[in-house]
Every structure is written in C-alpha cells, then in structure tokens.
N, C-alpha and C. Protein backbone atom coordinates (compact mmCIF):
# COMPACT_ATOMS: atom_id res chain seq x y z
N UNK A 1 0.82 -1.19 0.00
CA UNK A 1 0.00 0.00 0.00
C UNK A 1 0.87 1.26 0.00
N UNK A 2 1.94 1.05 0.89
CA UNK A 2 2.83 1.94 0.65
C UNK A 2 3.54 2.83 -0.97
N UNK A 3 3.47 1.73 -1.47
CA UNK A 3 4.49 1.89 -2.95
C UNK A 3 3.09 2.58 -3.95
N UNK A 4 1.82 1.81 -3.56
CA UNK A 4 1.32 2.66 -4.27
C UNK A 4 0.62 4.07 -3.83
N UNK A 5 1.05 4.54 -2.68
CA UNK A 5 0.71 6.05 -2.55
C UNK A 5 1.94 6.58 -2.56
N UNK A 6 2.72 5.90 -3.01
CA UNK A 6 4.05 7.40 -3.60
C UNK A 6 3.87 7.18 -4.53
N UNK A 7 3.30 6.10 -5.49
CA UNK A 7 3.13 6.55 -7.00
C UNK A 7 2.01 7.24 -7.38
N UNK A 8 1.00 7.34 -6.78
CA UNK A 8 0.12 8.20 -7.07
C UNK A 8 0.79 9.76 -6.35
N UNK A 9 1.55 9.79 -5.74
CA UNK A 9 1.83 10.82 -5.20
C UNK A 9 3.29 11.76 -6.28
N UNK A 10 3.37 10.89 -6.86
CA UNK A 10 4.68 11.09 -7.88
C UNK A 10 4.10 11.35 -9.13
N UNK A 11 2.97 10.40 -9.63
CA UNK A 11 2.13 11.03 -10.39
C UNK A 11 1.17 11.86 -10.42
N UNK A 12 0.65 12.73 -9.10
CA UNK A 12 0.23 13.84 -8.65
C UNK A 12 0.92 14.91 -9.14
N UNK A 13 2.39 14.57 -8.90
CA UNK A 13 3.34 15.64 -9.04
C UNK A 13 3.39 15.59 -10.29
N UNK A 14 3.13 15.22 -11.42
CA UNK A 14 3.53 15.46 -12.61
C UNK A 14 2.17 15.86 -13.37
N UNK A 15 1.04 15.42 -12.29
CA UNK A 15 0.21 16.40 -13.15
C UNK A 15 -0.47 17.57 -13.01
N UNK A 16 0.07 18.25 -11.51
CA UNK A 16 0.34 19.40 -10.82
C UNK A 16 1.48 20.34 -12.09
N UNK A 17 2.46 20.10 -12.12
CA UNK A 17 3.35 20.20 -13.35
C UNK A 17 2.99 20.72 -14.65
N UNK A 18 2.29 19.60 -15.36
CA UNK A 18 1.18 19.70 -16.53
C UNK A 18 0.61 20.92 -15.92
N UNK A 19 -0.69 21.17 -14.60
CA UNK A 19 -1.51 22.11 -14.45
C UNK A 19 -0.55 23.41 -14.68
N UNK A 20 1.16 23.34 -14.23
CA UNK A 20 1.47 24.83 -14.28
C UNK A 20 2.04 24.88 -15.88
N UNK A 21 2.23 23.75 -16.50
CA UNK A 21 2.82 24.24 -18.11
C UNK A 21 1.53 24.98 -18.81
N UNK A 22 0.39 24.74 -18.52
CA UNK A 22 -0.84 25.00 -19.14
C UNK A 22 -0.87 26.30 -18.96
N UNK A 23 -0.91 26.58 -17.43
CA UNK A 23 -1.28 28.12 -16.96
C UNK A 23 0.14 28.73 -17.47
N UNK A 24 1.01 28.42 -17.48
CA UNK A 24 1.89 28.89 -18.05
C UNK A 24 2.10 29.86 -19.64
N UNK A 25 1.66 28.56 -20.37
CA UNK A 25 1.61 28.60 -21.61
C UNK A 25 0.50 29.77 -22.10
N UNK A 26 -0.44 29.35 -20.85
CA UNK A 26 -1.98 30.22 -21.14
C UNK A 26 -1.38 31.79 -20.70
N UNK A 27 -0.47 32.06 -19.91
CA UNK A 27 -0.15 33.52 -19.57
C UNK A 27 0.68 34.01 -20.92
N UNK A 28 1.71 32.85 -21.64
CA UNK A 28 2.32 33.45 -22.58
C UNK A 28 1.65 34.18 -23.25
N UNK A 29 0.46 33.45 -23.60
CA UNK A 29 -0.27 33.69 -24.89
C UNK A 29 -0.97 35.23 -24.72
N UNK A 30 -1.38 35.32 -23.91
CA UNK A 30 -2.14 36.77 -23.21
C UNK A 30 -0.74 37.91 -23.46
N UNK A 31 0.45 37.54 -22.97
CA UNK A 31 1.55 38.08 -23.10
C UNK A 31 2.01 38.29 -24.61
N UNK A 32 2.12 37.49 -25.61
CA UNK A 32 1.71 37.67 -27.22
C UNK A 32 0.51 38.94 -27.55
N UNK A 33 0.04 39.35 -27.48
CA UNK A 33 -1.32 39.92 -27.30
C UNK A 33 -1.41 39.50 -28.97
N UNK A 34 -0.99 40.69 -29.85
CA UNK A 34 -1.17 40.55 -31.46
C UNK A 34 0.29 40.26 -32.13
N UNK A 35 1.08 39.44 -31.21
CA UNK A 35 2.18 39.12 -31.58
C UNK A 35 2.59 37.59 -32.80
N UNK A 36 3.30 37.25 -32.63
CA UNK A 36 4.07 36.01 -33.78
C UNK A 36 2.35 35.10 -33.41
N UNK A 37 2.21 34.51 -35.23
CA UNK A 37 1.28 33.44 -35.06
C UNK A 37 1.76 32.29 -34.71
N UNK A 38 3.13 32.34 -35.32
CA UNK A 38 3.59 31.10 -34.92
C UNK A 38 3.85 30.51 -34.00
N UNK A 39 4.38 31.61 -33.02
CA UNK A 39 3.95 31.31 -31.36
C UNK A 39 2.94 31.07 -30.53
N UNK A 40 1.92 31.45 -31.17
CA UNK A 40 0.49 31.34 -30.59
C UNK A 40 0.21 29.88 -31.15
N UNK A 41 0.71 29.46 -32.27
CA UNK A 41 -0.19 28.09 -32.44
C UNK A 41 0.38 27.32 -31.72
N UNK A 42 1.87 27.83 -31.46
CA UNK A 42 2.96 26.89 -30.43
C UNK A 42 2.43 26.26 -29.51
N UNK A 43 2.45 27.77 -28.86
CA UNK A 43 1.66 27.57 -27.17
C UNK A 43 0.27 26.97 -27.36
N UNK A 44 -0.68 26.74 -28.24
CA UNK A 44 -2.03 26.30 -28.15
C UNK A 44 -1.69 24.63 -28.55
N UNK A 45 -0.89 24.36 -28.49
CA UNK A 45 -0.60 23.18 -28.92
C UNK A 45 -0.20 22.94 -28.00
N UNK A 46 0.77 22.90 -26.71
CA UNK A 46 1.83 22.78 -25.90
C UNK A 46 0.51 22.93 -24.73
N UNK A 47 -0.54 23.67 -24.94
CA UNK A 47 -1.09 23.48 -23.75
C UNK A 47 -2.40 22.46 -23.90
N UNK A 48 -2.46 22.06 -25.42
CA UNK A 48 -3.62 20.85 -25.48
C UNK A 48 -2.28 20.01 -25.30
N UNK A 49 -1.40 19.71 -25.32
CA UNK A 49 -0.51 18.37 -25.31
C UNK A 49 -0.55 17.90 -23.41
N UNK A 50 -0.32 19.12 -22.46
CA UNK A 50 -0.34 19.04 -21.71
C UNK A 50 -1.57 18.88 -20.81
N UNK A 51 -2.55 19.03 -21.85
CA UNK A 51 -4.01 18.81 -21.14
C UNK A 51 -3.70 16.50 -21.19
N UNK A 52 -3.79 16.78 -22.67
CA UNK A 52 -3.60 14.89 -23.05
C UNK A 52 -2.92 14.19 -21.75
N UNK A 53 -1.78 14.68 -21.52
CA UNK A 53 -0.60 14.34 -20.78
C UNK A 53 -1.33 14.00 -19.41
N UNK A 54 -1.64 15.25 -18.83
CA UNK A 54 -2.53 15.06 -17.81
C UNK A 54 -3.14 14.04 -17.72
N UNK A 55 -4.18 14.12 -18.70
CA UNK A 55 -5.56 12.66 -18.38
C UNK A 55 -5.33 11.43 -18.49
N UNK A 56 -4.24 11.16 -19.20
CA UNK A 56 -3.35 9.65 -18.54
C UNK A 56 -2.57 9.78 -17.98
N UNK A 57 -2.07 10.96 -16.85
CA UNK A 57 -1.62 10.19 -15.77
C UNK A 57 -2.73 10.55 -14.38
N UNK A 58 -3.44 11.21 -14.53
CA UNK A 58 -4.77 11.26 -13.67
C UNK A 58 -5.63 9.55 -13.89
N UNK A 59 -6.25 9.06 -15.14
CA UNK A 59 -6.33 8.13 -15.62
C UNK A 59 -5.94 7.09 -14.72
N UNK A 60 -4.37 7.02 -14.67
CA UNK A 60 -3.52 5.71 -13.88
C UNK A 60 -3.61 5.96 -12.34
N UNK A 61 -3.88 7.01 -11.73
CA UNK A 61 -4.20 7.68 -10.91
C UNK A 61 -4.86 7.33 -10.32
N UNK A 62 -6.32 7.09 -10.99
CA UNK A 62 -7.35 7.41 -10.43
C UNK A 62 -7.14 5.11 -10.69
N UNK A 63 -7.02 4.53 -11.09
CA UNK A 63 -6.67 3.23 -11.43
C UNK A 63 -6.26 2.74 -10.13
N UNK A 64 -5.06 3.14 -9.50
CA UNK A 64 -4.90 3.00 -8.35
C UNK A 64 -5.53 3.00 -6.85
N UNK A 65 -6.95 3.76 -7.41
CA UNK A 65 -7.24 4.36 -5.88
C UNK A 65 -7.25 5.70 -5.53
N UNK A 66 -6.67 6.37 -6.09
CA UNK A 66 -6.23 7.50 -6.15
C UNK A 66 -6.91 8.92 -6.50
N UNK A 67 -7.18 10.55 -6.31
CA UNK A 67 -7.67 11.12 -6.66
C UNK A 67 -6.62 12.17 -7.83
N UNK A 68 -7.22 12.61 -8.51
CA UNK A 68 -6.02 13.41 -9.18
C UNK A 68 -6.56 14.91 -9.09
N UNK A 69 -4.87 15.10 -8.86
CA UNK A 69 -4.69 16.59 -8.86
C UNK A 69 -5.43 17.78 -9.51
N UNK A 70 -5.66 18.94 -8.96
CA UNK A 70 -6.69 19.88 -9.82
C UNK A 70 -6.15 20.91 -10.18
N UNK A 71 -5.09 21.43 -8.44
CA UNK A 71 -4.01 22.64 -8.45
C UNK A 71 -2.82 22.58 -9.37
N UNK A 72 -2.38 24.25 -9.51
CA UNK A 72 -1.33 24.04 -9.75
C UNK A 72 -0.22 23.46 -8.65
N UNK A 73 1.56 24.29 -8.77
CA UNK A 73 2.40 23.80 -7.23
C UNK A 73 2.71 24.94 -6.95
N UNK A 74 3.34 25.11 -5.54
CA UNK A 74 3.72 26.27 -5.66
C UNK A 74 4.61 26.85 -6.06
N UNK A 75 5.98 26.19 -6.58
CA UNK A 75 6.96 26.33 -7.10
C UNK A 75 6.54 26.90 -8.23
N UNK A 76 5.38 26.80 -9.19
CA UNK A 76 4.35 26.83 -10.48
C UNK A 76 4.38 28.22 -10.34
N UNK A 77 3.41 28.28 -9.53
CA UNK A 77 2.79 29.62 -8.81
C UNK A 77 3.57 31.16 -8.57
N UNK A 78 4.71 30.47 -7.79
CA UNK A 78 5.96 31.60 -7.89
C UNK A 78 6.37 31.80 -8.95
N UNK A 79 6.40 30.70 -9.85
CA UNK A 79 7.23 31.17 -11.62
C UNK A 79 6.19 32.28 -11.85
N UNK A 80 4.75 32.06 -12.09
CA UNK A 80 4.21 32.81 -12.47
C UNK A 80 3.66 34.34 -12.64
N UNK A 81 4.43 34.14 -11.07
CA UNK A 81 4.60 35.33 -9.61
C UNK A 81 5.60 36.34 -10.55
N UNK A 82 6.59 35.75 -10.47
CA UNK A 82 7.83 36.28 -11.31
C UNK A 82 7.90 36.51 -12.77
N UNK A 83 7.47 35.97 -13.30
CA UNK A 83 7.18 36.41 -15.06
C UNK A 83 6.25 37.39 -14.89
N UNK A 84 5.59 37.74 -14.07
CA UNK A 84 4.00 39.00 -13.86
C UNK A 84 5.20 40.32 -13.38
N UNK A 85 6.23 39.84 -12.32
CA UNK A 85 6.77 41.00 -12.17
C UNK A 85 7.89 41.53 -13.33
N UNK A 86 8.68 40.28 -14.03
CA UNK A 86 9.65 40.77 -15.47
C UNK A 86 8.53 41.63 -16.34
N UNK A 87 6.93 40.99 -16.43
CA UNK A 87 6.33 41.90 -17.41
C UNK A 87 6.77 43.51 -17.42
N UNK A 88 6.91 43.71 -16.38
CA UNK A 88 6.95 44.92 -15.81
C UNK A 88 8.18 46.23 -16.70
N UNK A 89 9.24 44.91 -17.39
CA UNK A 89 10.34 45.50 -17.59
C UNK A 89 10.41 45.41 -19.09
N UNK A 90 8.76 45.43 -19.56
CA UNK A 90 8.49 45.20 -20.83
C UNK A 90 8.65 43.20 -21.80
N UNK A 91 7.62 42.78 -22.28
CA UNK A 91 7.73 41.51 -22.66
C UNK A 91 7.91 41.55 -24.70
N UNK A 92 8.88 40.58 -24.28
CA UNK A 92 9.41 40.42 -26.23
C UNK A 92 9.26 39.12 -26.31
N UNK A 93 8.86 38.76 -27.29
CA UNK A 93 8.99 37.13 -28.21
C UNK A 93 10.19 36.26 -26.82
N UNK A 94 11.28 37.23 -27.58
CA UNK A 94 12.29 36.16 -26.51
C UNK A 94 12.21 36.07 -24.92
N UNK A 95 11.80 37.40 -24.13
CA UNK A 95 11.34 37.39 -22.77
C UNK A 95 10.72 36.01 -22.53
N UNK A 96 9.42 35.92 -23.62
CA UNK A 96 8.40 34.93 -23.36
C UNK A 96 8.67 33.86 -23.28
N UNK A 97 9.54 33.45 -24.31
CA UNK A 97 10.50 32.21 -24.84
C UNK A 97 11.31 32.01 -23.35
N UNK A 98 12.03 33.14 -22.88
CA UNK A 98 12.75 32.42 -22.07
C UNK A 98 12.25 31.85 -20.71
N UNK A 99 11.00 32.12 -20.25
CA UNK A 99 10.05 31.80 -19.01
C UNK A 99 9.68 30.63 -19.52
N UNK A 100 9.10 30.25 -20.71
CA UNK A 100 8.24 29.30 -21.50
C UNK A 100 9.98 27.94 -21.08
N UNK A 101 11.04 28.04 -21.27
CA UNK A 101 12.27 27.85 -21.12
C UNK A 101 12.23 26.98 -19.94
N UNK A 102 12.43 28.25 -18.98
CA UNK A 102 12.47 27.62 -17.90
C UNK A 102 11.12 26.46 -17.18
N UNK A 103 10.09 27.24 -17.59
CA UNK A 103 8.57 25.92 -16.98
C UNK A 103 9.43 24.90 -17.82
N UNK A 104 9.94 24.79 -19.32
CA UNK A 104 9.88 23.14 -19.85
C UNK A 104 11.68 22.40 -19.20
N UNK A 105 11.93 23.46 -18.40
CA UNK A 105 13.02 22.59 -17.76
C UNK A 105 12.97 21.98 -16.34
N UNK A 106 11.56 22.72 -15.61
CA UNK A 106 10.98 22.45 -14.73
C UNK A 106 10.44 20.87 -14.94
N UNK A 107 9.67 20.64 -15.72
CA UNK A 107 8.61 19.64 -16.35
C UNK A 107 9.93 18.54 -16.51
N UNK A 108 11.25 18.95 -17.39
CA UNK A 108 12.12 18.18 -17.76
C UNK A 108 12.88 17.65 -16.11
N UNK A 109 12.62 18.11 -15.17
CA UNK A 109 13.33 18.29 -13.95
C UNK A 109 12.19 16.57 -13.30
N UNK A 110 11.05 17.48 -12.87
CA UNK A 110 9.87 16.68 -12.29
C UNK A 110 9.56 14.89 -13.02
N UNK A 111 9.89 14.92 -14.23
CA UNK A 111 10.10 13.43 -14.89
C UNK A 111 11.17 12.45 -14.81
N UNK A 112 12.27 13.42 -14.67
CA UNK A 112 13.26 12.47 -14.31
C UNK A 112 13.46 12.47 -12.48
N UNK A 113 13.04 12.84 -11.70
CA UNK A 113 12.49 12.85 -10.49
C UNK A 113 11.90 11.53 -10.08
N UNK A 114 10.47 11.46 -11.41
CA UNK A 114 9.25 10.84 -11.19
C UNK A 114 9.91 9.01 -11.52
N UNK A 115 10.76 9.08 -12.86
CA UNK A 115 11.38 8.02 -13.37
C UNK A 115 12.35 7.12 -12.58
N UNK A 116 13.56 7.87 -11.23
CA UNK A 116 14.41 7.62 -10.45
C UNK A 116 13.51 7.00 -8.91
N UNK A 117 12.22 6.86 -8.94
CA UNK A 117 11.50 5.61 -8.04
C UNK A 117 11.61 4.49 -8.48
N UNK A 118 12.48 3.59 -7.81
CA UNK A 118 12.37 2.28 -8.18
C UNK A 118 11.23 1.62 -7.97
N UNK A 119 10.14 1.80 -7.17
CA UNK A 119 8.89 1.40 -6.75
C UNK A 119 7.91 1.57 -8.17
N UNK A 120 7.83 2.71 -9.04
CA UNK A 120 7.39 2.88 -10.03
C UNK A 120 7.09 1.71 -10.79
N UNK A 121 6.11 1.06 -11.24
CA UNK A 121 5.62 0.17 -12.10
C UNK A 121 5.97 0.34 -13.81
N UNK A 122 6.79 -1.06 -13.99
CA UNK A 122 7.19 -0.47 -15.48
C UNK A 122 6.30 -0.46 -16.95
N UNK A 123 5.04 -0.43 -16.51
CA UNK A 123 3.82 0.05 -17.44
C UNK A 123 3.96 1.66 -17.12
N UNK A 124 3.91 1.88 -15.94
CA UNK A 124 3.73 3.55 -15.48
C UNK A 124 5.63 3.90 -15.88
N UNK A 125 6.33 3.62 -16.29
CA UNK A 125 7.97 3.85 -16.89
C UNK A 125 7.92 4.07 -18.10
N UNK A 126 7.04 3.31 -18.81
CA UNK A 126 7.06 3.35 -20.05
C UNK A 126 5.81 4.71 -20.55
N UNK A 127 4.73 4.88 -20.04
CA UNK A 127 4.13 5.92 -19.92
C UNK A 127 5.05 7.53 -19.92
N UNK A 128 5.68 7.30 -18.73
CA UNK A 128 6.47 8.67 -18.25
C UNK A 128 7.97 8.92 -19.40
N UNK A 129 8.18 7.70 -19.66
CA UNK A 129 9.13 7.95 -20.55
C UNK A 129 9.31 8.23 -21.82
N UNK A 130 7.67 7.92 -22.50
CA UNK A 130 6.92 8.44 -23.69
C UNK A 130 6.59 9.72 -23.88
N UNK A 131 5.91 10.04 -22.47
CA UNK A 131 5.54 11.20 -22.39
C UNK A 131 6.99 12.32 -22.50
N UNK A 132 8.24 11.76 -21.18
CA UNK A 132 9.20 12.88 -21.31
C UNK A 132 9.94 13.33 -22.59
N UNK A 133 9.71 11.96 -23.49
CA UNK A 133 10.03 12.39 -24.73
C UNK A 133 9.95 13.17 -25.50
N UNK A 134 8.90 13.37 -25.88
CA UNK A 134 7.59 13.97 -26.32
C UNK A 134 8.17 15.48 -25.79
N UNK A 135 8.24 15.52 -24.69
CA UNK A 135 8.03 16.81 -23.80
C UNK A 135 9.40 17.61 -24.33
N UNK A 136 10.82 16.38 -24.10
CA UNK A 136 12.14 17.16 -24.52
C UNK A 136 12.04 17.47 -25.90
N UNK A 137 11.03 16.88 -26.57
CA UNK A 137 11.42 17.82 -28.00
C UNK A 137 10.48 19.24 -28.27
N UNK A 138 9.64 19.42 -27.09
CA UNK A 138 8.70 20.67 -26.83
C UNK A 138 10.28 21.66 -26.09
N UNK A 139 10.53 21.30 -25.56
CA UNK A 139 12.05 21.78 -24.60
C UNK A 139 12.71 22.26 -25.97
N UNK A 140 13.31 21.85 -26.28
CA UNK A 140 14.45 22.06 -27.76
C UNK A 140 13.57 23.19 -28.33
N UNK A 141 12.19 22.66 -28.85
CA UNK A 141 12.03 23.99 -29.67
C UNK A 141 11.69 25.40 -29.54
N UNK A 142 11.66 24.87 -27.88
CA UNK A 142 11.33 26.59 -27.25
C UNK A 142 12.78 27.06 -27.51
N UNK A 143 13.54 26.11 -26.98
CA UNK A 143 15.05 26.72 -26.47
C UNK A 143 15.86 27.01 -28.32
N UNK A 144 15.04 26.07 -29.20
CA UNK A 144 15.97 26.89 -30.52
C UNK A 144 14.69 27.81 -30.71
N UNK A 145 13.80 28.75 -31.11
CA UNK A 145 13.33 29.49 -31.32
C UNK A 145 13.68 30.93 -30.05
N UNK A 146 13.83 30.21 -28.38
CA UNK A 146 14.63 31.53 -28.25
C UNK A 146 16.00 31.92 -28.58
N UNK A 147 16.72 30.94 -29.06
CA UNK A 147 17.92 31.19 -29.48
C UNK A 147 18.04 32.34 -30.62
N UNK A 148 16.76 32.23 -31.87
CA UNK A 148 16.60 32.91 -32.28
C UNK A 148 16.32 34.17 -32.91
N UNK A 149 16.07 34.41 -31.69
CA UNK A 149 15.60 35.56 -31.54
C UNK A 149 16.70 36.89 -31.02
C-alpha cells in the first residue's frame, strides 16, 4: 500500500506540473497579445498536449485508488509570480520564450524525479518515458526558437 501512494503521489506531481505548463503557456499567450502566429499556435498546442498528458496520468491515478490533482504547485505559482513582475520590464517574443524555457526545464526536472523511483511500475515507466520524450522535444524547440531571436 505503501508503494502505491508514492506513485500516485509522484504522479500527482507530474500532473500538478502539466496544471502549471498550461497556466503557463496560457499567460504566454495573453503576453503575445497581437504578436508572432507562430507562437500562438505553439503555445495552443503545448497546452492541449499538456491537457492529453494530464488525463493519462490522472487516468492511472485514479486506477490506483487514487484522486487526481486539480491545483497548480507552488513552485508553479511563484514562476508565475515572477514572469508578472519581469512583465513589468516590458515583454518580447524572446522574454516569453525564455520563461516558457524555464517551466519546460521544470517539467524536464519533475520526470526524471518521477522516473528515479524504483517502486514505479514499469507500465507507469514506459508511460512517463513516452511522455518525457515527447516533452524534450517541446524543450528544444522553445530553447531553438529563443535562441533565435
């Protein structure tokens, strides 16, 4: 019983995570106002991927016994805290890019976290490791498009 309330508790955490890439993504976009389309379809993509992401691991979650997460974290919360106060110092494509940066190194942080439980079930390994995939090539293209800029 033990092993499986740290995995629901590990997969809590990753979809607490998901909840802040979303709100995240969702502040960029407000932050774009009539800016790059291409960024806007970015982020509208990055935050339906992270909706998907979510509902299978809420899904396995809830499989267990388990309730799934609704909040963001607070670690989330403070990023968000802090990109509201940089607005302040004026926001550019790359500003955005580089917050958008840091949440997908956060996300990149929280999976390999989630992956280093040996208790973890290797149906739920192969899940998280699909998913982080997926996720590091969302990572790369923030990080080459802010390069770009």
């Amino acid at each position: 019983m033990e092993t499986t309330s740290v995995t629901i508790e590990n997969l809590n955490d990753l979809v607490q995570i998901h909840n802040d890439r979303i709100a995240g993504y969702e502040k960029a976009l407000k932050d774009l106002e009539n800016g790059d389309v291409t960024l806007k379809d970015l982020f509208t993509g990055l935050i339906a991927q992270s909706h998907q992401f979510k509902m299978e691991l809420g899904t396995e979650v809830n499989a267990l016994g388990g309730e799934m997460e609704t909040d963001t974290s607070l670690s989330g919360k403070i990023h968000r805290t802090w990109m509201s106060v940089t607005d302040a110092f004026g926001k550019t494509d790359r500003s955005i890019l580089e917050n958008c940066e840091f949440g997908e190194d956060a996300t990149q942080k929280a999976y390999k976290a989630a992956l280093e439980d040996d208790t973890l079930p290797s149906y739920l390994q192969i899940v998280l490791i699909r998913q982080q995939s997926v996720l590091k090539g969302a990572h790369d293209k923030i990080k080459a498009l802010r390069d770009s800029r």
